[in-house]
ModelCIF file with pLDDT and N, C-alpha, C, O atoms, coordinates in Angstrom:
data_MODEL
#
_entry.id   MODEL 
#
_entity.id                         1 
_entity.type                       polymer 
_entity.pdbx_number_of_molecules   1 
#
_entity_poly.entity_id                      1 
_entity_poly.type                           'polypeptide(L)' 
_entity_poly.nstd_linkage                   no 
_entity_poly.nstd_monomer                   no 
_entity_poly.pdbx_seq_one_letter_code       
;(UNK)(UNK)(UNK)(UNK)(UNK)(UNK)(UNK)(UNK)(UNK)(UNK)(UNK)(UNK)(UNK)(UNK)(UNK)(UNK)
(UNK)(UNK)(UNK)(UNK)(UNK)(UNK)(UNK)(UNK)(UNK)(UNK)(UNK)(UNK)(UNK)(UNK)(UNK)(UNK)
(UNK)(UNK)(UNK)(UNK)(UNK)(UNK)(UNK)(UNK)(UNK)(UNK)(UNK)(UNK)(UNK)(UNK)
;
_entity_poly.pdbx_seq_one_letter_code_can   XXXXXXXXXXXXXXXXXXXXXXXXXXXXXXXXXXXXXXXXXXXXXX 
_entity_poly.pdbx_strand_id                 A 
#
loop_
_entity_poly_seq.entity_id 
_entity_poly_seq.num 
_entity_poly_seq.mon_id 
_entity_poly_seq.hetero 
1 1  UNK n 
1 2  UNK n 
1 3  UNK n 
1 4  UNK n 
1 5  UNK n 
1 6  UNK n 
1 7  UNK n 
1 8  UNK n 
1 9  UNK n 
1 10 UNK n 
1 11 UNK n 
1 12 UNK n 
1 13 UNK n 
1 14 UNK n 
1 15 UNK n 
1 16 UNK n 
1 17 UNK n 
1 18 UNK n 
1 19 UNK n 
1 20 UNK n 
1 21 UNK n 
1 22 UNK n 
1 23 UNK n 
1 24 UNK n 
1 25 UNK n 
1 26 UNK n 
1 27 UNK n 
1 28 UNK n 
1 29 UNK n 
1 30 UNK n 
1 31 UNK n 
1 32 UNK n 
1 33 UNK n 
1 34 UNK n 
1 35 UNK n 
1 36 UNK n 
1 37 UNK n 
1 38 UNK n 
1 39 UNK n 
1 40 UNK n 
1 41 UNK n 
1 42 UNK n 
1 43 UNK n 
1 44 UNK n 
1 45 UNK n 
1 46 UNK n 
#
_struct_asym.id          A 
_struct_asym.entity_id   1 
#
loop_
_ma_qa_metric.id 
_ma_qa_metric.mode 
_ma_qa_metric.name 
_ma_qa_metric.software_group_id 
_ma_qa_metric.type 
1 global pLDDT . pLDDT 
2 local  pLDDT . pLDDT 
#
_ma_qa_metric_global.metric_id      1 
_ma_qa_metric_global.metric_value   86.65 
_ma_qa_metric_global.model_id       1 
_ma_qa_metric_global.ordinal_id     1 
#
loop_
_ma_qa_metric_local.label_asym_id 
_ma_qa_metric_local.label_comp_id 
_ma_qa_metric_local.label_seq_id 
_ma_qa_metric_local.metric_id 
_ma_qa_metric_local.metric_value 
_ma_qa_metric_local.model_id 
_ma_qa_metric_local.ordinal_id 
A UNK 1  2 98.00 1 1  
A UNK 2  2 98.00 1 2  
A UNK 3  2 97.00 1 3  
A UNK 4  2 98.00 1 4  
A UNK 5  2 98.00 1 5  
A UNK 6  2 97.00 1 6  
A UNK 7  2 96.00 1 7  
A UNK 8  2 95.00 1 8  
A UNK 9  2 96.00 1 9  
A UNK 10 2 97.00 1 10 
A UNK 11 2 98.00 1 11 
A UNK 12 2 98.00 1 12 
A UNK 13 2 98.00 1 13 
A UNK 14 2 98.00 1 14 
A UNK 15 2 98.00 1 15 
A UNK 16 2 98.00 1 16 
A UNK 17 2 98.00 1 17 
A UNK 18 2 98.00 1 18 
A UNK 19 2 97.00 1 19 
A UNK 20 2 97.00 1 20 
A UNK 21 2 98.00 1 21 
A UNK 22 2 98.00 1 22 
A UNK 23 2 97.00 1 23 
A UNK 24 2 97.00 1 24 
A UNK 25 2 96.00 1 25 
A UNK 26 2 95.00 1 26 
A UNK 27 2 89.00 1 27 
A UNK 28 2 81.00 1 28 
A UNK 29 2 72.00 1 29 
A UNK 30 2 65.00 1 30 
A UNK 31 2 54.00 1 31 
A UNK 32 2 52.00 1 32 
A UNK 33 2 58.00 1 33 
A UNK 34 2 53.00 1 34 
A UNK 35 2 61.00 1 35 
A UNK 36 2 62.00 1 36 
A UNK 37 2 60.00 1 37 
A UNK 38 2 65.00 1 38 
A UNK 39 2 69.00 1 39 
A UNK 40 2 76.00 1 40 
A UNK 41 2 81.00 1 41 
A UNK 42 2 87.00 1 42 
A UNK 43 2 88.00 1 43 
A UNK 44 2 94.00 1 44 
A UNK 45 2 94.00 1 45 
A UNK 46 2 96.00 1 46 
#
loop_
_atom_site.group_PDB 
_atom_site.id 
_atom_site.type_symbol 
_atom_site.label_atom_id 
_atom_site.label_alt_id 
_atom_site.label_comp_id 
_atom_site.label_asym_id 
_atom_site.label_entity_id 
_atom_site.label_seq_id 
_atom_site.pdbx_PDB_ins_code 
_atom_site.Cartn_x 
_atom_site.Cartn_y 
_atom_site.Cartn_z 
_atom_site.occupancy 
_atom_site.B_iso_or_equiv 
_atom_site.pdbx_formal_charge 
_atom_site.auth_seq_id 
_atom_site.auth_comp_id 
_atom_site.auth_asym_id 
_atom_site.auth_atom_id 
_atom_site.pdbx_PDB_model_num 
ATOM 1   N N  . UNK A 1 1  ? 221.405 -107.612 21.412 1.00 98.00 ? 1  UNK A N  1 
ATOM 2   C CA . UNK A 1 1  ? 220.843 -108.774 22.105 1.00 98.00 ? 1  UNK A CA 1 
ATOM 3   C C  . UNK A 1 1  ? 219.370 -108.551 22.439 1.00 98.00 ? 1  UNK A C  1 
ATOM 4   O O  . UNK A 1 1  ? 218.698 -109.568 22.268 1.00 98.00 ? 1  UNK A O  1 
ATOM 5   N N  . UNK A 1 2  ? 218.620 -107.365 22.919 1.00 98.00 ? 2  UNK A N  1 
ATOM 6   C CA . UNK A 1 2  ? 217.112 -107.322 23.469 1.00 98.00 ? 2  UNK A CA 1 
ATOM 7   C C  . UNK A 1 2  ? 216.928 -106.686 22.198 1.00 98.00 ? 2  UNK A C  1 
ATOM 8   O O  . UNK A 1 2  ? 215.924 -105.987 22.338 1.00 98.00 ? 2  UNK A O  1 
ATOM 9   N N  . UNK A 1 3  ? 217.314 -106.575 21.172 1.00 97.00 ? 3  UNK A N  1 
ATOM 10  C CA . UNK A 1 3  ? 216.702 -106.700 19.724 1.00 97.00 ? 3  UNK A CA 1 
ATOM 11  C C  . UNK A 1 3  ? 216.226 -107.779 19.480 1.00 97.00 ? 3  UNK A C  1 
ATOM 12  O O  . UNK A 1 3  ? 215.055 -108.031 19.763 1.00 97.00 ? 3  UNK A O  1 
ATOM 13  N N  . UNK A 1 4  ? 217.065 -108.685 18.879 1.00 98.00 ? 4  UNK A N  1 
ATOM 14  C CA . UNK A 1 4  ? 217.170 -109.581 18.715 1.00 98.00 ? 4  UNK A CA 1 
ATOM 15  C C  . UNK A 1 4  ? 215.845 -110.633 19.551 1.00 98.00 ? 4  UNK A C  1 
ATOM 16  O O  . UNK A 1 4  ? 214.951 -111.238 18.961 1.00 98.00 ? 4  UNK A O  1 
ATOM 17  N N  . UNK A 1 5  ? 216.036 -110.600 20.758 1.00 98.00 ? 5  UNK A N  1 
ATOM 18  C CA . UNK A 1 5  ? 215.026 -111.341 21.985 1.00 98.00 ? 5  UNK A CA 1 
ATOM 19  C C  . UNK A 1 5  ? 213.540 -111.253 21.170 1.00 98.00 ? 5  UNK A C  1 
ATOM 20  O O  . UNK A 1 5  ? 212.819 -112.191 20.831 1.00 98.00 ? 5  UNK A O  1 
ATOM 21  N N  . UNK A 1 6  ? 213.335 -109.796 20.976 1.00 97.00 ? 6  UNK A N  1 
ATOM 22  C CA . UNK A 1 6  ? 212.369 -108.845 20.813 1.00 97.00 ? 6  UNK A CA 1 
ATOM 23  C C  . UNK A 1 6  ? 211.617 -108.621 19.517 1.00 97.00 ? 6  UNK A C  1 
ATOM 24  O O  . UNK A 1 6  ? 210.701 -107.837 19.270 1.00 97.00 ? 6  UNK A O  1 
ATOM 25  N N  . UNK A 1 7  ? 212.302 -109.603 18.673 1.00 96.00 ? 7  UNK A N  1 
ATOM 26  C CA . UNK A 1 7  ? 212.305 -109.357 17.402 1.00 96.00 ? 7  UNK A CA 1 
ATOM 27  C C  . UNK A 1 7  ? 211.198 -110.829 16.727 1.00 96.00 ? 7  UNK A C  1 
ATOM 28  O O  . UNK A 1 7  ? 211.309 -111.816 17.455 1.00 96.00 ? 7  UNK A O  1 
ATOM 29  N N  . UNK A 1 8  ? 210.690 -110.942 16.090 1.00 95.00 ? 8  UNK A N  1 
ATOM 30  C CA . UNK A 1 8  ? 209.866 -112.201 15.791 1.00 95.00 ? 8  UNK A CA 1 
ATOM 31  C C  . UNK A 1 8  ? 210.711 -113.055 14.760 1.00 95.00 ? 8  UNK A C  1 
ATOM 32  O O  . UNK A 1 8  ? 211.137 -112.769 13.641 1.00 95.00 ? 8  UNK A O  1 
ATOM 33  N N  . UNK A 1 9  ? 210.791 -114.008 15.396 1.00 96.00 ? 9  UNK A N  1 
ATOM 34  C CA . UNK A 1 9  ? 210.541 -115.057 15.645 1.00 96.00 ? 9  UNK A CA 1 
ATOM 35  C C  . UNK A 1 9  ? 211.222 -114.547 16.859 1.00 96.00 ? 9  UNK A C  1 
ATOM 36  O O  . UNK A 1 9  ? 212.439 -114.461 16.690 1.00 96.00 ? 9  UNK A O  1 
ATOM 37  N N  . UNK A 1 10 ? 210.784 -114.162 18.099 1.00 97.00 ? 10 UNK A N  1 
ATOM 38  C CA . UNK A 1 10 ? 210.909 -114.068 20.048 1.00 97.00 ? 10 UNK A CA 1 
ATOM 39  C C  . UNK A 1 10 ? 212.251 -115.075 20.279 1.00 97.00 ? 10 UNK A C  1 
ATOM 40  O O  . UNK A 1 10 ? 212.537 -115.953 19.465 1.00 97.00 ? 10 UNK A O  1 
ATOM 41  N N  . UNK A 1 11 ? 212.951 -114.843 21.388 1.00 98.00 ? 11 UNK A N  1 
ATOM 42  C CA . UNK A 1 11 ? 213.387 -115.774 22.073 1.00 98.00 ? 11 UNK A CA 1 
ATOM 43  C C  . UNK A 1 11 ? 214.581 -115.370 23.262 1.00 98.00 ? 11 UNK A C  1 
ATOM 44  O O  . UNK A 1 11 ? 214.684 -114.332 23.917 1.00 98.00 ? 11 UNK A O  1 
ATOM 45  N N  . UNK A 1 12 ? 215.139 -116.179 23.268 1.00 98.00 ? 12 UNK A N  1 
ATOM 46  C CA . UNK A 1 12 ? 216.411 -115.902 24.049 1.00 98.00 ? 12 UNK A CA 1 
ATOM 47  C C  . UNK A 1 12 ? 217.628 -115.363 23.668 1.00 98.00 ? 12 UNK A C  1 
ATOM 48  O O  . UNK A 1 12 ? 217.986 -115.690 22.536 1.00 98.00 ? 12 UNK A O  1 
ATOM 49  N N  . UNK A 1 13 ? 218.368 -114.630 24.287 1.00 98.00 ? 13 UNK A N  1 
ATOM 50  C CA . UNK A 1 13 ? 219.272 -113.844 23.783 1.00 98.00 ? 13 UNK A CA 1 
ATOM 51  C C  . UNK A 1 13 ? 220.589 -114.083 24.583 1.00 98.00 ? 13 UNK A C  1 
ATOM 52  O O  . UNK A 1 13 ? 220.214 -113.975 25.750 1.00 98.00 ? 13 UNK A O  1 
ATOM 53  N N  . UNK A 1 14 ? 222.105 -114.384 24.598 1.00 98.00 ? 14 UNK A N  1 
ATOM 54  C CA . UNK A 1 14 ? 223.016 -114.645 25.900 1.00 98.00 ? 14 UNK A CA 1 
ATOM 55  C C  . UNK A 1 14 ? 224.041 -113.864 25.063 1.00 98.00 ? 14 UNK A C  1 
ATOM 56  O O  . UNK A 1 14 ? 224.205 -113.939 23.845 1.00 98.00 ? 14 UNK A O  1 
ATOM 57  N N  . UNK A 1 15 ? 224.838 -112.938 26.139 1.00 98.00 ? 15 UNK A N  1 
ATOM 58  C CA . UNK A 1 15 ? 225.971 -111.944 26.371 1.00 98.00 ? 15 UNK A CA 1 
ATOM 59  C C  . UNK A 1 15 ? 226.964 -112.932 27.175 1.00 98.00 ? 15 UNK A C  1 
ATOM 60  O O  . UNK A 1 15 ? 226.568 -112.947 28.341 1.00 98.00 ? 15 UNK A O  1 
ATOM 61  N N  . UNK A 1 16 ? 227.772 -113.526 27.067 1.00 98.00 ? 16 UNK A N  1 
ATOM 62  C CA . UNK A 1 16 ? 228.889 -114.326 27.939 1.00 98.00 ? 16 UNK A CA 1 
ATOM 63  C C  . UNK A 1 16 ? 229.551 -113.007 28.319 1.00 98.00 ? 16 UNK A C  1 
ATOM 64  O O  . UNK A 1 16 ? 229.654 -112.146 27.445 1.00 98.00 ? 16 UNK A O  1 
ATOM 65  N N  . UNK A 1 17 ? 230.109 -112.726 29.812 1.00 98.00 ? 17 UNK A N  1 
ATOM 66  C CA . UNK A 1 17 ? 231.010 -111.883 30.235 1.00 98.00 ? 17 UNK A CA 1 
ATOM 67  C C  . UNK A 1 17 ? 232.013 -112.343 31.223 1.00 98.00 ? 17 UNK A C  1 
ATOM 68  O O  . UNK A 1 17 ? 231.738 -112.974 32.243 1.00 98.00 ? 17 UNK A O  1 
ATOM 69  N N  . UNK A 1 18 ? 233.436 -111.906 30.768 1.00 98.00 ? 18 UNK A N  1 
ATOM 70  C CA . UNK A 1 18 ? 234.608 -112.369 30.779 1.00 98.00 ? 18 UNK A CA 1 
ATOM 71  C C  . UNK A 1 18 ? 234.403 -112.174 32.786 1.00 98.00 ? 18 UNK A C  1 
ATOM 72  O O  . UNK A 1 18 ? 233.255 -111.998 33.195 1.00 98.00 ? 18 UNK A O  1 
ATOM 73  N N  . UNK A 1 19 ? 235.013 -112.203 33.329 1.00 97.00 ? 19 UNK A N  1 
ATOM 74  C CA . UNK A 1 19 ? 234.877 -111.803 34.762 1.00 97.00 ? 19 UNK A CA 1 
ATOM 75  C C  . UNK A 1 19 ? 235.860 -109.998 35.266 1.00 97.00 ? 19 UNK A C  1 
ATOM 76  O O  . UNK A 1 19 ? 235.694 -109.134 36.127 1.00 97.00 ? 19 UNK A O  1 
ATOM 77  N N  . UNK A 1 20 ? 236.986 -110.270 33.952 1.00 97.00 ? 20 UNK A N  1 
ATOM 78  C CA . UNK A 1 20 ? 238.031 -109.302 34.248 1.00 97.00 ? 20 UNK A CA 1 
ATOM 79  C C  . UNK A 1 20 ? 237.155 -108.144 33.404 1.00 97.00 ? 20 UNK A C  1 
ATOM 80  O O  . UNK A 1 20 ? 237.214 -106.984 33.813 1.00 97.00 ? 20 UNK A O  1 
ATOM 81  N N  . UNK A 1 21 ? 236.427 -108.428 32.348 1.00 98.00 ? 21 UNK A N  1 
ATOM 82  C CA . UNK A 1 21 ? 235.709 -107.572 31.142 1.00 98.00 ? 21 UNK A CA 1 
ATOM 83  C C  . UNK A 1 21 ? 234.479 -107.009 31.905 1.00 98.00 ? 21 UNK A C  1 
ATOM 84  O O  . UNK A 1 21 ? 234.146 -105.881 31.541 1.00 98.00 ? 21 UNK A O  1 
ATOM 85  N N  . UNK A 1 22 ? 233.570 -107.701 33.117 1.00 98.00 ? 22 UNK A N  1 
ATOM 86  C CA . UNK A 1 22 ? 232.561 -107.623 34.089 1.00 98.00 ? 22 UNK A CA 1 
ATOM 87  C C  . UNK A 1 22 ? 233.211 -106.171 34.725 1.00 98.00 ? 22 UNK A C  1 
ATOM 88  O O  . UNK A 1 22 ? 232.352 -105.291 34.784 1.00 98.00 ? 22 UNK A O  1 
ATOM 89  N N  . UNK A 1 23 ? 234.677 -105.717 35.253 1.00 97.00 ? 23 UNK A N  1 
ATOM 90  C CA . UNK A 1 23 ? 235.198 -105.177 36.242 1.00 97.00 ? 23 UNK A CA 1 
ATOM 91  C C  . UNK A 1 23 ? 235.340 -104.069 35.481 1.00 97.00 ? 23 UNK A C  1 
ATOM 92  O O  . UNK A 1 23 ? 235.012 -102.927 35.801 1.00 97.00 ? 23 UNK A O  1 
ATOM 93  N N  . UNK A 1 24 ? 236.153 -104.650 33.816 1.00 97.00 ? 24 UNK A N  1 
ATOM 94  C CA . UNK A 1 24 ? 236.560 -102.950 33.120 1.00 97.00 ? 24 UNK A CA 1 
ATOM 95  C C  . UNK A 1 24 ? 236.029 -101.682 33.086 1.00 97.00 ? 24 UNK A C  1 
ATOM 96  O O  . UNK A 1 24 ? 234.971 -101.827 33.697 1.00 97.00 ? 24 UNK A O  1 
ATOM 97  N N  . UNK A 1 25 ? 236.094 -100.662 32.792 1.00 96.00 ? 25 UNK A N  1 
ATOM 98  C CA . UNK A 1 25 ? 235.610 -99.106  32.855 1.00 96.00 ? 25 UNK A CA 1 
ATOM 99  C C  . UNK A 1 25 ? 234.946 -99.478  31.628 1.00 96.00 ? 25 UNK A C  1 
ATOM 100 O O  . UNK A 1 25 ? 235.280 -100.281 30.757 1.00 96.00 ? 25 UNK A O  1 
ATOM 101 N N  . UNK A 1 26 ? 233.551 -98.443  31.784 1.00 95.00 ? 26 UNK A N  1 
ATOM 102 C CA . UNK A 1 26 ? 233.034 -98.289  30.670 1.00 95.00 ? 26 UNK A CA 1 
ATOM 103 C C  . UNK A 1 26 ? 232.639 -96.594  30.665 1.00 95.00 ? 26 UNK A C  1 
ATOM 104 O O  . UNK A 1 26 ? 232.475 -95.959  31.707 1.00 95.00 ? 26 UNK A O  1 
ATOM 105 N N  . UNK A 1 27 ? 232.552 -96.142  29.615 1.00 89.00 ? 27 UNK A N  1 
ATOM 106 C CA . UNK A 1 27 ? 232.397 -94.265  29.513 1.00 89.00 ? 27 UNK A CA 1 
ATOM 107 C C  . UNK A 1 27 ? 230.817 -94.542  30.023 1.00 89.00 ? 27 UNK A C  1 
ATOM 108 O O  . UNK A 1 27 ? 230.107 -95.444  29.579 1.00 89.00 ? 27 UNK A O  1 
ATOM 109 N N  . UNK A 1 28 ? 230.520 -93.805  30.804 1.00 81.00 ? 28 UNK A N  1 
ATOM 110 C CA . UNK A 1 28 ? 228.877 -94.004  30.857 1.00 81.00 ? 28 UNK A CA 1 
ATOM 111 C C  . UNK A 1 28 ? 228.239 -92.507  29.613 1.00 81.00 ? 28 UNK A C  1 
ATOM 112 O O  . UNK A 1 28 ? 228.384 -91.288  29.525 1.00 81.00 ? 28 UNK A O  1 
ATOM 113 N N  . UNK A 1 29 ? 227.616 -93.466  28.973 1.00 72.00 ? 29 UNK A N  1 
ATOM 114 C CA . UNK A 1 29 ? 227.284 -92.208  27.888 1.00 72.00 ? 29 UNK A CA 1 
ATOM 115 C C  . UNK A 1 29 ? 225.844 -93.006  27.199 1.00 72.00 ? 29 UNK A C  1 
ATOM 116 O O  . UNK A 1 29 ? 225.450 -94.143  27.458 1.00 72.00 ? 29 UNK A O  1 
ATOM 117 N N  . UNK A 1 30 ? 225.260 -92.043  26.293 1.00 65.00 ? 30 UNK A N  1 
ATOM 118 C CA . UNK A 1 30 ? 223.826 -93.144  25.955 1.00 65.00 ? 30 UNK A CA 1 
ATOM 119 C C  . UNK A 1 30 ? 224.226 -94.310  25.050 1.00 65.00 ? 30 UNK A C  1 
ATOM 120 O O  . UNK A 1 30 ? 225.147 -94.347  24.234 1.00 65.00 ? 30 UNK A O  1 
ATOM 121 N N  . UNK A 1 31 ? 223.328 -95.266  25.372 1.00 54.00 ? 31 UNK A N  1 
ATOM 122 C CA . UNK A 1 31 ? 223.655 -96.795  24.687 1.00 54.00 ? 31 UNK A CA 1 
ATOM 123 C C  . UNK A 1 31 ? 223.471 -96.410  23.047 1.00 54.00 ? 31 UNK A C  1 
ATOM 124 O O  . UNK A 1 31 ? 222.760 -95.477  22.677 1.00 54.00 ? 31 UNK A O  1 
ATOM 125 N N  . UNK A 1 32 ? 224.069 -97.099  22.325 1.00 52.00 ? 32 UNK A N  1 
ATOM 126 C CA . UNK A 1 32 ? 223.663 -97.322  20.898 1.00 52.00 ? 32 UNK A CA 1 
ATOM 127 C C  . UNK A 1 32 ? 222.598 -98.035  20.717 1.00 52.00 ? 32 UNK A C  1 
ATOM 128 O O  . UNK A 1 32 ? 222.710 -99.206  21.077 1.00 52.00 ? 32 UNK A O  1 
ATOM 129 N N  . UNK A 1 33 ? 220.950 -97.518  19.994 1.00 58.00 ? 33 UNK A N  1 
ATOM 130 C CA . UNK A 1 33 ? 220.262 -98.082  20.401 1.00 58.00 ? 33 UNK A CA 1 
ATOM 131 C C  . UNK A 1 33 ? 220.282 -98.571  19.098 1.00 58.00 ? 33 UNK A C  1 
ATOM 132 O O  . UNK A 1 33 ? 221.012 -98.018  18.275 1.00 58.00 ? 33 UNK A O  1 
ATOM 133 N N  . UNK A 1 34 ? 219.343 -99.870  18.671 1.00 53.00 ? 34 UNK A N  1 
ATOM 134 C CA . UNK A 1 34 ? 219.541 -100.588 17.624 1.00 53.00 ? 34 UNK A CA 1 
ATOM 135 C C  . UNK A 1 34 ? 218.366 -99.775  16.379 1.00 53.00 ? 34 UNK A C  1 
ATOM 136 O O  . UNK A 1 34 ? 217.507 -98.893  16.389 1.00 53.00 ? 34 UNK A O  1 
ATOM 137 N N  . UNK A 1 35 ? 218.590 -100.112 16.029 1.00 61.00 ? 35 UNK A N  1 
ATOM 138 C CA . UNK A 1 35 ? 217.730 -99.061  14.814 1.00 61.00 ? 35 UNK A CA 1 
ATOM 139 C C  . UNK A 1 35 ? 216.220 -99.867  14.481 1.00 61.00 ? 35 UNK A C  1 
ATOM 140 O O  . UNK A 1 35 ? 216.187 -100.714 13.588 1.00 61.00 ? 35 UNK A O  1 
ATOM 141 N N  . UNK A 1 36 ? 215.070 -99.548  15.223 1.00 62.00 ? 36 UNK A N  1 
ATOM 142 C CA . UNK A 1 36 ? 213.917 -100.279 15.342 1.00 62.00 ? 36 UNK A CA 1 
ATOM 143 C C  . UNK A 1 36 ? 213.593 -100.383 13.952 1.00 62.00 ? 36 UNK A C  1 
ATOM 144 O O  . UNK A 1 36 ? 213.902 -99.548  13.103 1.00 62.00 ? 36 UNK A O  1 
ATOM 145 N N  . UNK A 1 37 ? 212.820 -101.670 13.712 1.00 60.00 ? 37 UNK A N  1 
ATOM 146 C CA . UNK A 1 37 ? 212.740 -102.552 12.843 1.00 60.00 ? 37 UNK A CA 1 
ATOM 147 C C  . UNK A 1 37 ? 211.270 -101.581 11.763 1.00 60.00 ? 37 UNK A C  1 
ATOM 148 O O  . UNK A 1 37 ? 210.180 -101.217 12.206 1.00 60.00 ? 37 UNK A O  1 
ATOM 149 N N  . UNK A 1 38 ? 211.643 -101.461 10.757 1.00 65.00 ? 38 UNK A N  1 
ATOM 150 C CA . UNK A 1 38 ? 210.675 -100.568 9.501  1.00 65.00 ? 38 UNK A CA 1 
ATOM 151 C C  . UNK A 1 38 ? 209.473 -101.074 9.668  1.00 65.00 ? 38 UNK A C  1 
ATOM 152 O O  . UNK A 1 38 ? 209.247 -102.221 9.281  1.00 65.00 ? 38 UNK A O  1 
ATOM 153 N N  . UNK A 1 39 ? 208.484 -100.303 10.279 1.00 69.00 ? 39 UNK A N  1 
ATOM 154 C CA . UNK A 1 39 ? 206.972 -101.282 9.827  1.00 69.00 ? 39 UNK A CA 1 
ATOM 155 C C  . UNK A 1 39 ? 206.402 -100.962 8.595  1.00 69.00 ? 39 UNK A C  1 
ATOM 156 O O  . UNK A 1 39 ? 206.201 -99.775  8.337  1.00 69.00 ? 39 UNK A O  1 
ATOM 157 N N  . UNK A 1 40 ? 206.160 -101.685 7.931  1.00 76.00 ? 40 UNK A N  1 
ATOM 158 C CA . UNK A 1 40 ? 205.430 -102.225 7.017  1.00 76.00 ? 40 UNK A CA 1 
ATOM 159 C C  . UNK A 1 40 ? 203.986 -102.537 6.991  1.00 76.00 ? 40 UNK A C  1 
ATOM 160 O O  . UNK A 1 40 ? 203.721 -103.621 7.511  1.00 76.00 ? 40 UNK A O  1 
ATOM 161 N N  . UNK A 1 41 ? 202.694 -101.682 6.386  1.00 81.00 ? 41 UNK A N  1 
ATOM 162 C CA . UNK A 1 41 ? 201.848 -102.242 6.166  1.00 81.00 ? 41 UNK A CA 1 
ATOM 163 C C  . UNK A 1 41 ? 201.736 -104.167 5.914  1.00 81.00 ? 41 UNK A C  1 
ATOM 164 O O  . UNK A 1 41 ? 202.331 -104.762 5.016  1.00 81.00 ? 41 UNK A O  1 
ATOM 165 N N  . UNK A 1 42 ? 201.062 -104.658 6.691  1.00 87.00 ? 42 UNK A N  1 
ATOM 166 C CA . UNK A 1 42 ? 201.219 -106.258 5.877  1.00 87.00 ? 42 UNK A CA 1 
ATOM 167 C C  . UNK A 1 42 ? 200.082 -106.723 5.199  1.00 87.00 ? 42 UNK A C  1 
ATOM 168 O O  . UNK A 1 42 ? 198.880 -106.543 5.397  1.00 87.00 ? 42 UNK A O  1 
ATOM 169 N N  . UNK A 1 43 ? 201.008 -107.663 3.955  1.00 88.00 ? 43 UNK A N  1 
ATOM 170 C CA . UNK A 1 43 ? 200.049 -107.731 2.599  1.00 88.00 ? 43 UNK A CA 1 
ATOM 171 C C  . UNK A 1 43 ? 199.410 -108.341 2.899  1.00 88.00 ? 43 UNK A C  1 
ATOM 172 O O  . UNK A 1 43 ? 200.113 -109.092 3.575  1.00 88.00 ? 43 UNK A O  1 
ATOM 173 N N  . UNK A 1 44 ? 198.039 -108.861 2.983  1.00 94.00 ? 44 UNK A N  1 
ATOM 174 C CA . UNK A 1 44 ? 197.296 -110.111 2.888  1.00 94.00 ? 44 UNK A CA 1 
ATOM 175 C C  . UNK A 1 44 ? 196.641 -110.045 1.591  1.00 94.00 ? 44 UNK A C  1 
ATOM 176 O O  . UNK A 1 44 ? 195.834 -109.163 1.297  1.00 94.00 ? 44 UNK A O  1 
ATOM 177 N N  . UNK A 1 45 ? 197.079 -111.201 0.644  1.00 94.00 ? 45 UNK A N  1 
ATOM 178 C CA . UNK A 1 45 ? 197.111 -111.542 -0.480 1.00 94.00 ? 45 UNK A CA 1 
ATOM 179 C C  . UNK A 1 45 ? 195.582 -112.029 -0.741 1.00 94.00 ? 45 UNK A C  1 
ATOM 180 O O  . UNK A 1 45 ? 194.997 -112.753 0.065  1.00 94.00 ? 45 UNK A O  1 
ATOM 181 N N  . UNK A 1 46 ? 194.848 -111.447 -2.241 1.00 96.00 ? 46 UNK A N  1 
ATOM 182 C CA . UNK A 1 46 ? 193.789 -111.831 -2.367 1.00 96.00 ? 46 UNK A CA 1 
ATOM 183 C C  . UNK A 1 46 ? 193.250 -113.309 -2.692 1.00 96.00 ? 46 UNK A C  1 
ATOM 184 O O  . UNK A 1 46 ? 192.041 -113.519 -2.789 1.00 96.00 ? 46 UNK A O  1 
#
């Protein structure tokens, strides 16, 4: 999701959370981070 937000074309991003899914256990361990986006020299065409 803050990939995504973050990513161009920008914008908004929404996670719906269940209320019972809000409460569940989660392992606290490091996040999966998203695999940042390849930069690329950019072409500007002659």
């Amino acid at each position: 999701a803050v990939a995504a937000a973050r990513t161009d074309p920008k914008g908004p991003a929404v996670l719906l959370l269940p209320k019972d899914v809000q409460q569940a256990p989660v392992e606290l361990r490091e996040p999966l981070r998203a695999a940042p986006p390849v930069r690329t020299e950019p072409r500007v065409p002659d």
